[in-house]
C-alpha atoms as a PDB file:
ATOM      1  CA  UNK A   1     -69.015  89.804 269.863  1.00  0.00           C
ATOM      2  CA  UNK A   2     -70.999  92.228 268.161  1.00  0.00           C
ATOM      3  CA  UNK A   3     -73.622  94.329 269.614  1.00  0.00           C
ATOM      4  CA  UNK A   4     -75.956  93.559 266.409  1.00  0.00           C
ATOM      5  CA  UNK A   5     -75.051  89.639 266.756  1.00  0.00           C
ATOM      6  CA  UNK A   6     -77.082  87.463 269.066  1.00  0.00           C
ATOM      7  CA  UNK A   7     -75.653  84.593 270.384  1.00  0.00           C
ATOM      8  CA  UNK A   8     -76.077  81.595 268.219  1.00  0.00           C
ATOM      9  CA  UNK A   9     -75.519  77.903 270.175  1.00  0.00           C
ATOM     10  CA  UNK A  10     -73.190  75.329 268.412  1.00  0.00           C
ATOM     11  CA  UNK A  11     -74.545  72.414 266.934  1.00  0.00           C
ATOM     12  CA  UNK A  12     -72.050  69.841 269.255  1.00  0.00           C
ATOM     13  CA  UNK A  13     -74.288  66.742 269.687  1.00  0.00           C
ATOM     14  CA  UNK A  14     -72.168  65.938 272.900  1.00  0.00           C
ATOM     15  CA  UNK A  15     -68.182  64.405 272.415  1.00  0.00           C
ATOM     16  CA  UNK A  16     -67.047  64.806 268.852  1.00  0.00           C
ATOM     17  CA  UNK A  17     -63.010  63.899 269.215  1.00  0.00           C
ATOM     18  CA  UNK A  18     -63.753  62.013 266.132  1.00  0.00           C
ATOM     19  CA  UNK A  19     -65.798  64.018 264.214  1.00  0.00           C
ATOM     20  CA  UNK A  20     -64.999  64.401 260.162  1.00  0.00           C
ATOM     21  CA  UNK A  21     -67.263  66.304 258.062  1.00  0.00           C
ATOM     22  CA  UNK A  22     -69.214  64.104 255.402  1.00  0.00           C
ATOM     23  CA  UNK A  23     -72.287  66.263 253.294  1.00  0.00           C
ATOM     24  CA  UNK A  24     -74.808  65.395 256.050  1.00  0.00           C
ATOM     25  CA  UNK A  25     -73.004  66.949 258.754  1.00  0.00           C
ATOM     26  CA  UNK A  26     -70.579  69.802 257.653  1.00  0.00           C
ATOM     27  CA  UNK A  27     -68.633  72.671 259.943  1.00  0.00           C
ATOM     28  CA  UNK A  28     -71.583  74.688 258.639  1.00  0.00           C
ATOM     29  CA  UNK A  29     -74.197  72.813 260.514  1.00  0.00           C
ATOM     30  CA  UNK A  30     -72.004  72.371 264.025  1.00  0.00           C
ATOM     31  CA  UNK A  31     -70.993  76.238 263.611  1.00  0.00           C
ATOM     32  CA  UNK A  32     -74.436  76.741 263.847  1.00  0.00           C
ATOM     33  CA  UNK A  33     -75.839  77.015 260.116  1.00  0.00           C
ATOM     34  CA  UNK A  34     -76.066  80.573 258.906  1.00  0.00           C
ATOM     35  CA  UNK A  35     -76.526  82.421 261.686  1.00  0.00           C
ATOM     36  CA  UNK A  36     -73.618  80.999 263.923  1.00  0.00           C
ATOM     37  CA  UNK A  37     -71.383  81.292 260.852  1.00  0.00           C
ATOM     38  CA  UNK A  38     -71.609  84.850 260.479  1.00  0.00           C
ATOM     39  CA  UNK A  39     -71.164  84.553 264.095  1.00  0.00           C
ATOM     40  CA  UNK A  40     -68.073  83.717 263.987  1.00  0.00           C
ATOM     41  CA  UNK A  41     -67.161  86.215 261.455  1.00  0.00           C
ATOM     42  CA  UNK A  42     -68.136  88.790 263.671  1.00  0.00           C
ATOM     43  CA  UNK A  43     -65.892  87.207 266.160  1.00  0.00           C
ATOM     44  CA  UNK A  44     -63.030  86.923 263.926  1.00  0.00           C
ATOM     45  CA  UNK A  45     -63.398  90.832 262.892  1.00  0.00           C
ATOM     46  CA  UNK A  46     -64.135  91.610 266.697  1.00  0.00           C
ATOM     47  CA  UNK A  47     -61.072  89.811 267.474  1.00  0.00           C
ATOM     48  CA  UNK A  48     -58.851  91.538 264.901  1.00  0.00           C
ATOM     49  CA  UNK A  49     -60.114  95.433 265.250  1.00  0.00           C
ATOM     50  CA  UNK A  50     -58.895  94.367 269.563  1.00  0.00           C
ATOM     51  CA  UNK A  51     -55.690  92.875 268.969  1.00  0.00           C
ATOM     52  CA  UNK A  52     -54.039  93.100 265.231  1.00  0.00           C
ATOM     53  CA  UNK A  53     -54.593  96.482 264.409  1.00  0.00           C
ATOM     54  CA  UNK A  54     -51.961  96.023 261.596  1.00  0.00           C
ATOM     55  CA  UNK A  55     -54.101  93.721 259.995  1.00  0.00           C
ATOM     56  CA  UNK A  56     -57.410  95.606 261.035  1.00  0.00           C
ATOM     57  CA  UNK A  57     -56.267  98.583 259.162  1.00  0.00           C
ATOM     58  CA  UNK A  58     -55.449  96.503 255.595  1.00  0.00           C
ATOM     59  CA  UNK A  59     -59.537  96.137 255.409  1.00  0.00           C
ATOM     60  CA  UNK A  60     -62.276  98.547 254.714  1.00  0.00           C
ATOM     61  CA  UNK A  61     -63.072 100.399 258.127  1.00  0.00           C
ATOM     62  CA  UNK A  62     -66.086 102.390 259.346  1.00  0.00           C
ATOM     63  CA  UNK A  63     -66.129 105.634 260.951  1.00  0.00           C
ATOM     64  CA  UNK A  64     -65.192 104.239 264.116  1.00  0.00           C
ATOM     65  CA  UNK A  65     -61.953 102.894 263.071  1.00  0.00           C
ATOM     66  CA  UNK A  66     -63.563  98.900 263.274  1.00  0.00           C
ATOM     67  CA  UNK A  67     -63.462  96.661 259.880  1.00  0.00           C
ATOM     68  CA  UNK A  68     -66.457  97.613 258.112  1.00  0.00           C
ATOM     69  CA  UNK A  69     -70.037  96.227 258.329  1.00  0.00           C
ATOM     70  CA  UNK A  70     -70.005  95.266 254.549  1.00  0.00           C
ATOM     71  CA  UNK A  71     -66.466  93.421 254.857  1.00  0.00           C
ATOM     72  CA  UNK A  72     -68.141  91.601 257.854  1.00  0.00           C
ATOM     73  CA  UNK A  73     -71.359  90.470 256.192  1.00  0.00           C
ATOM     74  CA  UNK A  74     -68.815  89.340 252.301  1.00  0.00           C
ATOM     75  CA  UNK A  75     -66.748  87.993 254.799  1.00  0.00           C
ATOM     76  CA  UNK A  76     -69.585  85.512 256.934  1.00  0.00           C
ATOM     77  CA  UNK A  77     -71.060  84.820 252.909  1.00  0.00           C
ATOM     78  CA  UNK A  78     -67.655  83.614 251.900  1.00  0.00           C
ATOM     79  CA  UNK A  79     -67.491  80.932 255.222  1.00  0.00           C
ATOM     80  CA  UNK A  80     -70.634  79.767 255.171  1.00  0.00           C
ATOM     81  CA  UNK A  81     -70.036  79.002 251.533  1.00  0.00           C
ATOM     82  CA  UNK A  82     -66.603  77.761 252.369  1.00  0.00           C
ATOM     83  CA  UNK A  83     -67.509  75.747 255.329  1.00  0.00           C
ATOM     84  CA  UNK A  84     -70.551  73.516 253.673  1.00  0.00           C
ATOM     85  CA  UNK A  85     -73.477  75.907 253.560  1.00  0.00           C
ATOM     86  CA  UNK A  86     -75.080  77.433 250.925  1.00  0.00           C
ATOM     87  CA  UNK A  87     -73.018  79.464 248.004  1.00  0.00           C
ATOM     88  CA  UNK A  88     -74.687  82.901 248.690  1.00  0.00           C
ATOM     89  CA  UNK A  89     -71.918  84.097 248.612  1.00  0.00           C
ATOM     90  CA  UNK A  90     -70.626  82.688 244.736  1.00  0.00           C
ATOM     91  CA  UNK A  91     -74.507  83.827 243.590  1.00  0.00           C
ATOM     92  CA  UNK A  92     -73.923  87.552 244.948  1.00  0.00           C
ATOM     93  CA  UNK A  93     -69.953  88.194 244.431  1.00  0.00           C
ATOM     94  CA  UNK A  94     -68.678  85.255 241.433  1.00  0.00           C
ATOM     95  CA  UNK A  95     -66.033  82.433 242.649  1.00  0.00           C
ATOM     96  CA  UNK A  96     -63.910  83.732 245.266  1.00  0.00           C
ATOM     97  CA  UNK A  97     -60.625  83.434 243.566  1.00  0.00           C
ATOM     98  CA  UNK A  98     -58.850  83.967 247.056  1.00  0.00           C
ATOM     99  CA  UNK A  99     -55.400  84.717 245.538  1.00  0.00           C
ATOM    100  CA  UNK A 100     -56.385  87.265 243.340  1.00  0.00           C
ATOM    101  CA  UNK A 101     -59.016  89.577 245.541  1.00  0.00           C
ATOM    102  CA  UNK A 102     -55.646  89.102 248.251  1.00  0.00           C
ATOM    103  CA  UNK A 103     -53.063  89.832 245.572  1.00  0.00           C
ATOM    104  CA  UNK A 104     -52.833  93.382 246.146  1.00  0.00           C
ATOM    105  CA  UNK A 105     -52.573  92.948 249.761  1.00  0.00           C
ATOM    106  CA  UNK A 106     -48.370  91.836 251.204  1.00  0.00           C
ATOM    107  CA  UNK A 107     -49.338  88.673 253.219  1.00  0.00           C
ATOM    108  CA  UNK A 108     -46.047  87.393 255.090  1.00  0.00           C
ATOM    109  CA  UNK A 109     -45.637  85.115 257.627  1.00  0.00           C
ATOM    110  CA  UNK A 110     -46.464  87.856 260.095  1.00  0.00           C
ATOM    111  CA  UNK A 111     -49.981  88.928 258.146  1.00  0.00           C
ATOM    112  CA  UNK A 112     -50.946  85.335 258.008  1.00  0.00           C
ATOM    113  CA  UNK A 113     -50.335  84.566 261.714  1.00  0.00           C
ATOM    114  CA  UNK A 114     -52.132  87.386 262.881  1.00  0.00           C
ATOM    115  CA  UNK A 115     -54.624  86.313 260.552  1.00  0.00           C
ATOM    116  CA  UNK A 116     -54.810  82.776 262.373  1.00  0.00           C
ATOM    117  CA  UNK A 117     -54.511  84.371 265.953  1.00  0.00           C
ATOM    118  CA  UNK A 118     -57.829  86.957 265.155  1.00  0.00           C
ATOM    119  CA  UNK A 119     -59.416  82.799 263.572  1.00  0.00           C
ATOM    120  CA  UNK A 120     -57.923  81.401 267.221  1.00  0.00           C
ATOM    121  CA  UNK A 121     -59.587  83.321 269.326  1.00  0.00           C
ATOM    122  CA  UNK A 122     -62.947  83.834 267.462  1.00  0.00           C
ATOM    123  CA  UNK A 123     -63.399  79.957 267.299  1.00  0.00           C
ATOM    124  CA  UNK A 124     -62.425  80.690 270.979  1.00  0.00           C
ATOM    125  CA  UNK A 125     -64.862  82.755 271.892  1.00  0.00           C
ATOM    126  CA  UNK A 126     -67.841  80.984 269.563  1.00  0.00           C
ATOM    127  CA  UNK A 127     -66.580  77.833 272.238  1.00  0.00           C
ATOM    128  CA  UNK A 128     -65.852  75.581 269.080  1.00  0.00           C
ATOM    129  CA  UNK A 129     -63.695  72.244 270.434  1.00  0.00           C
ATOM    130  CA  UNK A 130     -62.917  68.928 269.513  1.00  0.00           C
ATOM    131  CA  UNK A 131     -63.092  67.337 265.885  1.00  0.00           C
ATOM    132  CA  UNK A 132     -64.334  69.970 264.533  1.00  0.00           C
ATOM    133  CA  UNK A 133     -62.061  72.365 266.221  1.00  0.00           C
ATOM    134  CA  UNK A 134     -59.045  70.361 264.874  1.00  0.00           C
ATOM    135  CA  UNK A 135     -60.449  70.445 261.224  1.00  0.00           C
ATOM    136  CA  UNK A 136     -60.993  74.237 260.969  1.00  0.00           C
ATOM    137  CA  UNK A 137     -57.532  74.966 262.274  1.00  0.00           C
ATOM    138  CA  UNK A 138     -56.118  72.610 259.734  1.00  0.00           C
ATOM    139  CA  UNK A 139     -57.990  74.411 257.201  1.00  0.00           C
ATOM    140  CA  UNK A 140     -57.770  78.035 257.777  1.00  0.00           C
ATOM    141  CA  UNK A 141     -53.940  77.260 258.416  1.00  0.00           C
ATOM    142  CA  UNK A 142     -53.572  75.356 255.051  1.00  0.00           C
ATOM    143  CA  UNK A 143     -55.584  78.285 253.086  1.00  0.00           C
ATOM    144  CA  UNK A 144     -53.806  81.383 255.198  1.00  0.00           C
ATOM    145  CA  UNK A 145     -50.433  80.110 253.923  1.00  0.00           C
ATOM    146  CA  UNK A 146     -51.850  79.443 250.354  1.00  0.00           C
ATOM    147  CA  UNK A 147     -52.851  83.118 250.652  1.00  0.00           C
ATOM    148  CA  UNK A 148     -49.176  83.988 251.484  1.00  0.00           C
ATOM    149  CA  UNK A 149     -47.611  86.068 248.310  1.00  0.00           C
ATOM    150  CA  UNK A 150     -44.700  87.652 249.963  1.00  0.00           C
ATOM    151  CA  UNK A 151     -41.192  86.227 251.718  1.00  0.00           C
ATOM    152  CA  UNK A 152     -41.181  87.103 255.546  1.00  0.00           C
END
């Protein structure tokens, strides 16, 4: 993670196999709420810039060749939006119309699973298991193939 993150804990109340979101209890609040949220997108980038350079180099990067502070922080205001929490992100940028900010970006079958693998092992490393483990993978895979505008 980060050097700038702190560690957030999970909000796991013990065994949650069967855990489904409903508006009380959403992936924001067991990610953590806003803090563990960004988090996690600090994971995910932390995760790409070490292992899918490719896909590290398609973002905005900072003078030390890492994806960019601001494409973290849009990035952690988009999930926390996305995942149940509050729409900062909607009040700051507009709707996120996913397709079209990604439509001048090729994303194959190789961009999105290197995509999932950098989400993999930032849910990984933020320790996130169980129900709620099983929805986000379900999700990010359904909306990383949505996102896919090329054959390959």
């Amino acid at each position: 993670m980060s050097t700038e993150m702190k560690p957030v804990a999970l909000n796991v109340p013990g065994p949650d196999d069967t855990w489904v979101p409903t508006m009380e209890d959403m992936p924001f609040h067991r990610l953590g709420g806003e803090e563990g949220v960004q988090a996690l997108a600090e994971a995910f980038y932390d995760a790409m810039d070490a292992n899918e350079p490719a896909l590290a180099r398609l973002h905005e990067l900072d003078a030390q060749g890492k994806v960019s502070r601001g494409m973290r922080e849009r990035f952690g205001l988009f999930l926390i939006g996305w995942l149940g929490g509050p729409q900062h992100y909607m009040e700051k940028h507009g709707h996120p119309r996913l397709r079209m900010r990604h439509g001048h970006v090729p994303v194959d079958l190789a961009q999105r699973d290197a995509w999932l693998r950098s989400m993999k092992r930032a849910l990984d490393a933020r320790g996130v298991t169980g129900g709620v483990r099983r929805f986000l993978d379900q999700r990010f895979s359904e909306v990383a193939d949505f996102l896919r505008n090329t054959e390959g």
